[in-house]
Protein backbone atom coordinates (compact mmCIF):
# COMPACT_ATOMS: atom_id res chain seq x y z
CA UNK A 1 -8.42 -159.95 114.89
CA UNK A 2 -8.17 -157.80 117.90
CA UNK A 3 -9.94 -154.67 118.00
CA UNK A 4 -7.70 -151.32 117.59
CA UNK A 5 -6.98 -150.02 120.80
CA UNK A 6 -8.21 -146.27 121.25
CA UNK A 7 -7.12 -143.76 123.83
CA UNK A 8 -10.02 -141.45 125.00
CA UNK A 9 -11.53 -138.80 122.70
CA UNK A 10 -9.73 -140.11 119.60
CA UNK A 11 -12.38 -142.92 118.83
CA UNK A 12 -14.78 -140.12 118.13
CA UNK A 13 -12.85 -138.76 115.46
CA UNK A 14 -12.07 -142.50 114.14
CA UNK A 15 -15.91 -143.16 113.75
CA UNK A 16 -15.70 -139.82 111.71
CA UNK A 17 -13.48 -140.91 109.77
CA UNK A 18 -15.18 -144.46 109.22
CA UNK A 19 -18.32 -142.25 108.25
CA UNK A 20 -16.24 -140.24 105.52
CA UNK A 21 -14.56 -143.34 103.92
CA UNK A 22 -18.36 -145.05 103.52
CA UNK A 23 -19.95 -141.62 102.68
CA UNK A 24 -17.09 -141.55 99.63
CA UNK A 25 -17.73 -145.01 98.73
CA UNK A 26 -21.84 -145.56 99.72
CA UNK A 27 -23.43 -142.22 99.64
CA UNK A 28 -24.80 -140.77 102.73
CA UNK A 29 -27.63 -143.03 103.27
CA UNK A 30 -25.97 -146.03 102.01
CA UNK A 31 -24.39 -147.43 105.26
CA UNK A 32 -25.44 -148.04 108.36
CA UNK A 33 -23.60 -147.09 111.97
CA UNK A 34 -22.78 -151.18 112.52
CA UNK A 35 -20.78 -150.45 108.99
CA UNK A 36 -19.22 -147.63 110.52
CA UNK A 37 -18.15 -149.30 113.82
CA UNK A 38 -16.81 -152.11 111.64
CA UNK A 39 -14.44 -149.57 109.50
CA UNK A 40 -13.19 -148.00 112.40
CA UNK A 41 -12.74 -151.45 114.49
CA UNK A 42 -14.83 -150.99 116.97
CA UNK A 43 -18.31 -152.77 118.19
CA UNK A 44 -21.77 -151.23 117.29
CA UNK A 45 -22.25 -150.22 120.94
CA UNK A 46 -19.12 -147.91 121.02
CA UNK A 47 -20.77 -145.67 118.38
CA UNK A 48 -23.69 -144.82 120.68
CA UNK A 49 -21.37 -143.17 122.85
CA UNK A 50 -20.46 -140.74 120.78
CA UNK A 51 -23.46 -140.31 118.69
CA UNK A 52 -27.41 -141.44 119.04
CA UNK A 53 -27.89 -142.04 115.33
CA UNK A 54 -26.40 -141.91 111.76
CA UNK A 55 -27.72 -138.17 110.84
CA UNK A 56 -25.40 -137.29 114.06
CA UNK A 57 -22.38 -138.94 112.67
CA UNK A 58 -22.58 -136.95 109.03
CA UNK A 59 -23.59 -133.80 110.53
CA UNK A 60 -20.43 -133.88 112.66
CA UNK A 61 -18.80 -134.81 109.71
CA UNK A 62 -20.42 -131.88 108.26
CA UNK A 63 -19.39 -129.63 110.77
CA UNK A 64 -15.68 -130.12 110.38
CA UNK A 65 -15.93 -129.51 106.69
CA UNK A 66 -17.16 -126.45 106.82
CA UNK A 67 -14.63 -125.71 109.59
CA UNK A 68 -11.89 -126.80 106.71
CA UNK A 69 -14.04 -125.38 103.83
CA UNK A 70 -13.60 -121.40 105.90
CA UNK A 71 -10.45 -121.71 106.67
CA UNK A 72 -9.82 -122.89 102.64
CA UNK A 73 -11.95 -119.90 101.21
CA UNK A 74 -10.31 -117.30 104.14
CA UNK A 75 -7.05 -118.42 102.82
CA UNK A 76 -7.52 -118.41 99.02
CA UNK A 77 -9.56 -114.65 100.12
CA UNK A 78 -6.18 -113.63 101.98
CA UNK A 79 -3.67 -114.46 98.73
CA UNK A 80 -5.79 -112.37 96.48
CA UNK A 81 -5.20 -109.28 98.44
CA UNK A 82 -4.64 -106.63 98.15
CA UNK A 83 -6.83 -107.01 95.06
CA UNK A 84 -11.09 -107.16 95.31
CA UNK A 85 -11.12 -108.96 91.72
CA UNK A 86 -8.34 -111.48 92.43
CA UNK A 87 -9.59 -112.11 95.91
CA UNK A 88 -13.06 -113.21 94.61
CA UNK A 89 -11.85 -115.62 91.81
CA UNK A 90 -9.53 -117.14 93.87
CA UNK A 91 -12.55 -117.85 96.49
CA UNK A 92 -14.44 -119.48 93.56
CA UNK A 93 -11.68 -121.39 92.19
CA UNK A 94 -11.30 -122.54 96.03
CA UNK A 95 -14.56 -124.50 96.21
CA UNK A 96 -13.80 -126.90 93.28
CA UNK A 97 -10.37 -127.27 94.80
CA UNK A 98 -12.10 -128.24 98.09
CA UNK A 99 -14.83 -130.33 96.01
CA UNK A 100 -12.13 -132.54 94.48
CA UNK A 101 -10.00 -132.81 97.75
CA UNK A 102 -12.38 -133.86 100.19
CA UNK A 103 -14.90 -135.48 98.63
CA UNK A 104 -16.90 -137.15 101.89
CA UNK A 105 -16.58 -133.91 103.61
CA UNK A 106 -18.27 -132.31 100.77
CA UNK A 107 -21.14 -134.64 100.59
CA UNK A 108 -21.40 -134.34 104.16
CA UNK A 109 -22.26 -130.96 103.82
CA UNK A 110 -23.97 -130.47 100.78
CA UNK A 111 -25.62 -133.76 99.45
CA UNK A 112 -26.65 -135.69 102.65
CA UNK A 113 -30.27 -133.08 103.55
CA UNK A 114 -28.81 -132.49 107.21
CA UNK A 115 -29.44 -129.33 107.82
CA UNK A 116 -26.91 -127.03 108.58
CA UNK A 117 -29.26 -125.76 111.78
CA UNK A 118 -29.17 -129.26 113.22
CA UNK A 119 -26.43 -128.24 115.39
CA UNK A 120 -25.28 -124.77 116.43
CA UNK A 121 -21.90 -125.51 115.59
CA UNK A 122 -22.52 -126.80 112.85
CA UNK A 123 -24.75 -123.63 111.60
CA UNK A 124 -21.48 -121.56 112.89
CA UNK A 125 -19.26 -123.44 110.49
CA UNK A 126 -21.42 -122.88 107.52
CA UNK A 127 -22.08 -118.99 108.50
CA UNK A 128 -18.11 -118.75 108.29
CA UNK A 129 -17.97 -120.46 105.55
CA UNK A 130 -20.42 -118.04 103.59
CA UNK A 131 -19.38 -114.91 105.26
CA UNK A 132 -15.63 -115.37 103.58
CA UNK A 133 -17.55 -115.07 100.30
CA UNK A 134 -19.69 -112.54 101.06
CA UNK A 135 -16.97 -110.44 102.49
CA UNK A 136 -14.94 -110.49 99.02
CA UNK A 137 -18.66 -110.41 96.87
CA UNK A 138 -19.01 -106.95 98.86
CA UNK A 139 -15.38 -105.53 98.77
CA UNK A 140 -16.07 -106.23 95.03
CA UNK A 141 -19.35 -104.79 94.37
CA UNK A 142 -17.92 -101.41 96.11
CA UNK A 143 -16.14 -101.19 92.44
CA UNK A 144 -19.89 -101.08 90.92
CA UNK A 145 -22.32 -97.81 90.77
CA UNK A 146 -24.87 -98.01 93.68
CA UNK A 147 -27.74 -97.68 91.85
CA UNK A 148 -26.40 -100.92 90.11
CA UNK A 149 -24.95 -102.85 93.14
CA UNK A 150 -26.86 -106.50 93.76
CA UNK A 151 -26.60 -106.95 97.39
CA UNK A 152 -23.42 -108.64 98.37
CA UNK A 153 -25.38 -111.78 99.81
CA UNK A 154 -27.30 -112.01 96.29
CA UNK A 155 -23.52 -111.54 94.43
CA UNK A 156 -22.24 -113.83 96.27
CA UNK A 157 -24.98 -116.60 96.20
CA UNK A 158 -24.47 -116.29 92.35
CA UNK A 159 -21.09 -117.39 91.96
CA UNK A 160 -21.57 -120.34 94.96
CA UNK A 161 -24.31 -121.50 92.78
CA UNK A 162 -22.70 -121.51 90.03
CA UNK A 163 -19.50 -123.18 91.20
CA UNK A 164 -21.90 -125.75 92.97
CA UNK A 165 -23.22 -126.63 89.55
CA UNK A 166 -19.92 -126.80 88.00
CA UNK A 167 -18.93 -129.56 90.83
CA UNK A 168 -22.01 -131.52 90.99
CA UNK A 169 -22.47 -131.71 86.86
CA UNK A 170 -18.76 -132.24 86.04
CA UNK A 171 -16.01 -132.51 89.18
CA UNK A 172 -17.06 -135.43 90.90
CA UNK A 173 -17.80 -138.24 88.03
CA UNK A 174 -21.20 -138.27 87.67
CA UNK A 175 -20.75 -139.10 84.39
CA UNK A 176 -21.98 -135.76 82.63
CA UNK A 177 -19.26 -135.28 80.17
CA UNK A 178 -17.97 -131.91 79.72
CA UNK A 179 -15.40 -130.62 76.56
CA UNK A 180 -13.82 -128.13 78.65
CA UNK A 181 -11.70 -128.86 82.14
CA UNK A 182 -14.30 -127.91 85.23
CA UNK A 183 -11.82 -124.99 86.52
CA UNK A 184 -11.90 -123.41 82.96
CA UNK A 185 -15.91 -123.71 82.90
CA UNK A 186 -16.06 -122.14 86.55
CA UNK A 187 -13.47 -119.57 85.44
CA UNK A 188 -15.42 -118.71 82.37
CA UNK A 189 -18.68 -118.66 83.83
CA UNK A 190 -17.48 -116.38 86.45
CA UNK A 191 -15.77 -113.72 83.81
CA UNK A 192 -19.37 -113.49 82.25
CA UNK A 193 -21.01 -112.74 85.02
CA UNK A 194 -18.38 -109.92 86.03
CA UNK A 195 -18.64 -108.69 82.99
CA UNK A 196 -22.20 -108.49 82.99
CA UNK A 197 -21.85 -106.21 86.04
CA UNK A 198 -18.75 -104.08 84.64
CA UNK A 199 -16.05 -105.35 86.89
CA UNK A 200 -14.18 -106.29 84.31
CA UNK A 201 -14.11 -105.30 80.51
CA UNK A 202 -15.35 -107.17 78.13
CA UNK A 203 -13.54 -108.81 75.43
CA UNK A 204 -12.47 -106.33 72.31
């Protein structure tokens, strides 16, 4: 078979593509960058072009995750508005949509141990990334007394945790069985915890 004829610039995006398809099926230490040359059609030497090593390849996989993980979590922060409540669910119920949708993007970024410092860009990405949920943790915690405000990175680091457990236990078929649907534990979860702060009233 002949290899796949690739203009410039768009092989580096075809060996990040390679990457994503093994990450999904192999886990991120589970193939090599000969594996990923061989997805995208190329020869093992054409990957050193592009990138010196495997941790390279993920964390530039990484990277444009995040990139598509802020613009996700600005736009499910934008459709809530005008409203600081409906703003902040819809950024939590954003993250297990992303979760499910892109699943080698998500490993990428949360389950491979690159660092999201590796790379200035790639620490940009994440810092956008978080800041969308910050922003609408602190627009909402403006509703609370001060005395009784958490600080709108600690707010927000809540709920991220707690969707990140609700996508890693029962989202991505780990094989944890759960009763309830994952949106309707995340949505759940995330009522408590409002309520536990006042933002919304509890049940009669």
């Amino acid at each position: 078979m002949p290899k796949r004829g690739y203009h410039h610039g768009n092989l580096r995006q075809a060996l990040i593509e390679a990457a994503l398809k093994l990450i999904e099926e192999k886990g991120p230490t589970g193939f090599t960058l000969s594996e990923a040359a061989k997805t995208a059609g190329v020869t093992p030497a054409a990957v050193y072009r592009h990138f010196a090593g495997r941790e390279d390849l993920i964390a530039e996989a990484a990277r444009q995750g995040f990139d598509m993980f802020a613009d996700l979590m600005q736009y499910a922060y934008d459709t809530g508005q005008p409203s600081a409540l409906a703003a902040f669910e819809a950024t939590g119920r954003a993250y297990l949509a992303f979760a499910r949708r892109h699943p080698g993007h998500y490993i990428s970024m949360f389950e491979s141990g690159i660092s999201v410092n590796r790379t200035p860009e790639l620490a940009a990405a994440a810092n956008r990334a978080k800041a969308v949920l910050e922003r609408a943790a602190g627009e909402l915690s403006e509703h609370i007394p001060a005395e009784k405000r958490p600080p709108a990175s600690m707010f927000s680091a809540h709920i991220w945790a707690m969707s990140h457990g609700v996508v890693e236990l029962y989202a991505r078929n780990t094989g944890t069985a759960s009763p309830f649907p994952p949106e309707d534990l995340l949505e759940t979860g995330i009522g408590i915890y409002l309520r536990g702060l006042g933002l919304i009233e509890a049940d009669k």
